[in-house]
Structures are given as structure tokens and as C-alpha cells.
C-alpha atoms as a PDB file:
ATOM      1  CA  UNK A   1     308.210  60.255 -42.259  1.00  0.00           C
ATOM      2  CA  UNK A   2     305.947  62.845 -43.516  1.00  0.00           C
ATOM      3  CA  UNK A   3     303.206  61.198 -45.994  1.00  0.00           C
ATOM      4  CA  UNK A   4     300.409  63.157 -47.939  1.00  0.00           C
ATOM      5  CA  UNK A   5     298.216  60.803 -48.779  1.00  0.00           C
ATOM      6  CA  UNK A   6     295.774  61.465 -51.707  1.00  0.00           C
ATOM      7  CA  UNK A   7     292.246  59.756 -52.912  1.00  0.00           C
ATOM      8  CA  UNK A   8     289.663  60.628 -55.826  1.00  0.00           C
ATOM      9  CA  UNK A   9     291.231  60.643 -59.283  1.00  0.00           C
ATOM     10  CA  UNK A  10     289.955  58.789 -62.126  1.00  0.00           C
ATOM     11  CA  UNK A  11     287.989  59.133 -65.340  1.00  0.00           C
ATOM     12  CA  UNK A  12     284.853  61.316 -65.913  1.00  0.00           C
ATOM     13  CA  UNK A  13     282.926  62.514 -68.438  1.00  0.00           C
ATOM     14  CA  UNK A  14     283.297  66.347 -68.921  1.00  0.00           C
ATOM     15  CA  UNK A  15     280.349  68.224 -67.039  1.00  0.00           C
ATOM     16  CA  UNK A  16     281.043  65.420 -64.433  1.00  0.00           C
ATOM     17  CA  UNK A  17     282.429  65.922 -60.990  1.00  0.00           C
ATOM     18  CA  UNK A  18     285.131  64.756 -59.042  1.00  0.00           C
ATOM     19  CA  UNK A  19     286.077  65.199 -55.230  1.00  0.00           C
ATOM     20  CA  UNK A  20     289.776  64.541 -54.118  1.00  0.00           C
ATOM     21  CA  UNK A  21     290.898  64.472 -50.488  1.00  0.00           C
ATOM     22  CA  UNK A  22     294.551  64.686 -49.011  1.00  0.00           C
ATOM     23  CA  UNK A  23     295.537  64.064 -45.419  1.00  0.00           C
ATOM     24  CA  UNK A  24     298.692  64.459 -43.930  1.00  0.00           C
ATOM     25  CA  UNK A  25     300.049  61.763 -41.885  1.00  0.00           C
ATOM     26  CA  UNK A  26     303.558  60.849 -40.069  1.00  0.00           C
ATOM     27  CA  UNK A  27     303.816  64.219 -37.986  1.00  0.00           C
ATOM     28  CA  UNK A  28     302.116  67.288 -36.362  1.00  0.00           C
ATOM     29  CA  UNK A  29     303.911  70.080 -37.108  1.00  0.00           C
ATOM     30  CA  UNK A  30     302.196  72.916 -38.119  1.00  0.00           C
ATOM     31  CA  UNK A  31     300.410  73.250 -41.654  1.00  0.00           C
ATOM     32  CA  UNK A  32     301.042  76.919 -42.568  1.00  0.00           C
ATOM     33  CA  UNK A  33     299.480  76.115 -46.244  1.00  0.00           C
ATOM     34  CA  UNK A  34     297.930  73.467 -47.962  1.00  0.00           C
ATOM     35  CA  UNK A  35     296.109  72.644 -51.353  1.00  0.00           C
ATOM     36  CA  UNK A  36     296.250  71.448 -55.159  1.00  0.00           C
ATOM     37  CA  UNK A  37     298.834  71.632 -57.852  1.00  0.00           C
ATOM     38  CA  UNK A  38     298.182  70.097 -61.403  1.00  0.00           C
ATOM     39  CA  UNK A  39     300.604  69.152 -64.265  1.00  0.00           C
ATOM     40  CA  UNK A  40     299.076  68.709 -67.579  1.00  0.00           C
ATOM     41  CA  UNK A  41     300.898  66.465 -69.738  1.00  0.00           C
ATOM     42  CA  UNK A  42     304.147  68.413 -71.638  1.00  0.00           C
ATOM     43  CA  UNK A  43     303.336  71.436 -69.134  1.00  0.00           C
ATOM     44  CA  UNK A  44     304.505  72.823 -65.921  1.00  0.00           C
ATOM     45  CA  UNK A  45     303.277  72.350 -62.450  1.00  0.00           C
ATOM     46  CA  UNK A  46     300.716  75.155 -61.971  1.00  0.00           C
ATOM     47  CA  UNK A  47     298.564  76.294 -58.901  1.00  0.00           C
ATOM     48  CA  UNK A  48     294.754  74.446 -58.665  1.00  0.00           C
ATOM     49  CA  UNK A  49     294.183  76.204 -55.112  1.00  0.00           C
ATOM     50  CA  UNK A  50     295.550  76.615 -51.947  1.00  0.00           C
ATOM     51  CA  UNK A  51     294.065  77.912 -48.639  1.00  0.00           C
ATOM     52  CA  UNK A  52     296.702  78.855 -45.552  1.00  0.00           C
ATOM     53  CA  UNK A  53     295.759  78.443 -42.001  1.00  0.00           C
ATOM     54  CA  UNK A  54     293.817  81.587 -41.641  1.00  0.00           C
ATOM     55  CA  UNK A  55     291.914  80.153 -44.408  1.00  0.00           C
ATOM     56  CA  UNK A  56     293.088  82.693 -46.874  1.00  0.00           C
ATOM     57  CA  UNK A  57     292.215  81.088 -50.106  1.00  0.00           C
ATOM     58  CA  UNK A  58     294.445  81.680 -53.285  1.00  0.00           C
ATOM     59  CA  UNK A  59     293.111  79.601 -56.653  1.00  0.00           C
ATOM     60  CA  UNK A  60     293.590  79.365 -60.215  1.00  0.00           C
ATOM     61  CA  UNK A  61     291.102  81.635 -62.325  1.00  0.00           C
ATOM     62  CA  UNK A  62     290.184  78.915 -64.788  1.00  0.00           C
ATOM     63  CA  UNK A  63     288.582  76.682 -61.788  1.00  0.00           C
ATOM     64  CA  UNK A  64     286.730  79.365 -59.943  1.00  0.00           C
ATOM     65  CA  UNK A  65     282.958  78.788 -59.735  1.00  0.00           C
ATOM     66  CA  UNK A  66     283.664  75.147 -60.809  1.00  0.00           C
ATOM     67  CA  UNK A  67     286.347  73.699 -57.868  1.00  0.00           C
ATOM     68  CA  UNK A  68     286.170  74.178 -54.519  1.00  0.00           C
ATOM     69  CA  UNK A  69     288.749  73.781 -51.866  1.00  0.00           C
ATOM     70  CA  UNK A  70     288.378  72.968 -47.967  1.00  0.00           C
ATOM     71  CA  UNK A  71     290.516  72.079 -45.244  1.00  0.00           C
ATOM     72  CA  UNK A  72     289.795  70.403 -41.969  1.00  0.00           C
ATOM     73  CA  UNK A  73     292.300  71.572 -39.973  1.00  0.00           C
ATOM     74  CA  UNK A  74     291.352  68.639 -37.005  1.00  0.00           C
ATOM     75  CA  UNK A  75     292.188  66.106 -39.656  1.00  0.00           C
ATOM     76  CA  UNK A  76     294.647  67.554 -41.190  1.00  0.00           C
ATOM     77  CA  UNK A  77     292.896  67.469 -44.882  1.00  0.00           C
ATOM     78  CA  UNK A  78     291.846  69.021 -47.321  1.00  0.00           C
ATOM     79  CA  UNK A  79     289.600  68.608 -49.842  1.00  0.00           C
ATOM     80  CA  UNK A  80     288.839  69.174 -53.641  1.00  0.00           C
ATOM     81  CA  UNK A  81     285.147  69.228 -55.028  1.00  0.00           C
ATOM     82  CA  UNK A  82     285.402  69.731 -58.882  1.00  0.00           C
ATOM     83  CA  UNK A  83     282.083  69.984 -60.757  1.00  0.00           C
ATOM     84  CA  UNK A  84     281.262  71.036 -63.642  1.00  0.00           C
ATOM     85  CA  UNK A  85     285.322  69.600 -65.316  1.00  0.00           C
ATOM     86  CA  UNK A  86     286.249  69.978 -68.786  1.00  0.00           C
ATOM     87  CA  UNK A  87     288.966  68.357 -70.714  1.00  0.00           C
ATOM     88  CA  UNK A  88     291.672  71.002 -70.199  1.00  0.00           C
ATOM     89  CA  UNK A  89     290.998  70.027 -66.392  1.00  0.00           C
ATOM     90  CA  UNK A  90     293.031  66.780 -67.671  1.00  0.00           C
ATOM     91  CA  UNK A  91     296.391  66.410 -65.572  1.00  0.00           C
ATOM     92  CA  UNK A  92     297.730  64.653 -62.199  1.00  0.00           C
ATOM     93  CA  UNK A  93     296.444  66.879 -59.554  1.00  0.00           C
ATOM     94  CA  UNK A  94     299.178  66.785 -56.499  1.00  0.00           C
ATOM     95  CA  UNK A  95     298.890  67.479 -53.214  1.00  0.00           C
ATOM     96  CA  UNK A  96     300.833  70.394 -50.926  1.00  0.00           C
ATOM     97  CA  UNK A  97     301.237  71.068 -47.546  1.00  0.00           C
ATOM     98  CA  UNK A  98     303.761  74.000 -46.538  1.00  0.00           C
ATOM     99  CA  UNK A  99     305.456  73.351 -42.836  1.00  0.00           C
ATOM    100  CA  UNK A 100     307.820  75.517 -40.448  1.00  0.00           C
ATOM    101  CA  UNK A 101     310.578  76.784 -41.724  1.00  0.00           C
ATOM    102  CA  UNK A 102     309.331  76.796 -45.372  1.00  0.00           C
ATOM    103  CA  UNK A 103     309.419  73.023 -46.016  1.00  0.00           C
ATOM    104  CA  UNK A 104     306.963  71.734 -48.786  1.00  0.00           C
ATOM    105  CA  UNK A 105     305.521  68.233 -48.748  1.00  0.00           C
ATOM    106  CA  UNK A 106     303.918  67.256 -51.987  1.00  0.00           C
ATOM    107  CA  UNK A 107     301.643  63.769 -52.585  1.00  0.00           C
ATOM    108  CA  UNK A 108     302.653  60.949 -55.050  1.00  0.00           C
ATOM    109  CA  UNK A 109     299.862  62.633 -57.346  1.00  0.00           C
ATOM    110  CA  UNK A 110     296.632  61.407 -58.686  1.00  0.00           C
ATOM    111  CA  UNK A 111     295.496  61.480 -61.992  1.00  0.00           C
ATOM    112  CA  UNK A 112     291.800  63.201 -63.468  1.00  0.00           C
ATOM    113  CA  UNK A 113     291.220  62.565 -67.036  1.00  0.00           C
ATOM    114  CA  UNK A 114     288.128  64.066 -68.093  1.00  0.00           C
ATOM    115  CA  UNK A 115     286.520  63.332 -71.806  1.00  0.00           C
ATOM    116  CA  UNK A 116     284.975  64.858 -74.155  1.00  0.00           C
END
């Protein structure tokens, strides 16, 4: 069983910073693509930032120069720094991993609430 297993919500003040982290666990198939999705409360699921295995990085214009997204490709994780978060950063942040044959694993989610 495939499990993505996430870390580093909670509550911060807004300027604060927050780092999550997501490893995948239960297999070792290839990780074509992997990052953050977010889903504010009443809205869709929407893109924080994802980086594919040539390290191609694709992320949402309303984080950039504020999140930053790695992967360690060893451990099979990748990780979210957010500085600098605002309230409209509010949401539960889920992880994504993208495996052969177009599977998608998401996380349980974990929840950033950020105030004013």
C-alpha cells in the first residue's frame, strides 16, 4: 500500500513561516512528479507547486518568492518552506506524487491556518 505521509501544518501568525515535508512510503516505483495542492475552505483544489523528476518546477504565482519546493529524490520527499504566509495562504495543503502509468497518490492533507 502506497502511503504519502505528510508533517508541518499548524497555526502561524501571518509573516510567519512554515515548512511541510511528504515522503512516500509502501513502494518504489518511480516518482515521475511530486509536490503541493491546497484547498481553501468552499474552493477547489488548486496547484501550490510541483517539481517532476528532472526537477522541472511548475508553482502557483501567488507563492513565488514566498514558498519554496524541494525534493530529495534518495528519500523520496519533498519539501515545502513557506515564509513570509498570509491569511489567503489558509487551506489544507495535500500532498502528490504522480507514478507509471499516470497514477496519482495524494496525502490525507494537513492543515495551515495563518492569522491576521
Amino acid at each position: 500500500q502506497v502511503l504519502l505521509v505528510e508533517s508541518g501544518g499548524g497555526l502561524v501568525q501571518a509573516g510567519g513561516s512554515l515548512r511541510l515535508s511528504c515522503t512516500v512510503s509502501g513502494d518504489t516505483f518511480t516518482i515521475y512528479n511530486m509536490g503541493w495542492y491546497r484547498q481553501a475552505p468552499g474552493k477547489e483544489r488548486d496547484v501550490v507547486a510541483t517539481i517532476d523528476i528532472s526537477g522541472n518546477l511548475v508553482e502557483d504565482a501567488s507563492v513565488k518568492g514566498r514558498f519554496t519546493l524541494s525534493r530529495d529524490n534518495t528519500r523520496r520527499t519533498v519539501f515545502l518552506q513557506m515564509n513570509n504566509l498570509k491569511p489567503d495562504d489558509t487551506a489544507v495543503y495535500f500532498c502528490y506524487a504522480l507514478g507509471p502509468y499516470g497514477r496519482q497518490y495524494w496525502g490525507k492533507g494537513t492543515a495551515v491556518t495563518v492569522s491576521h
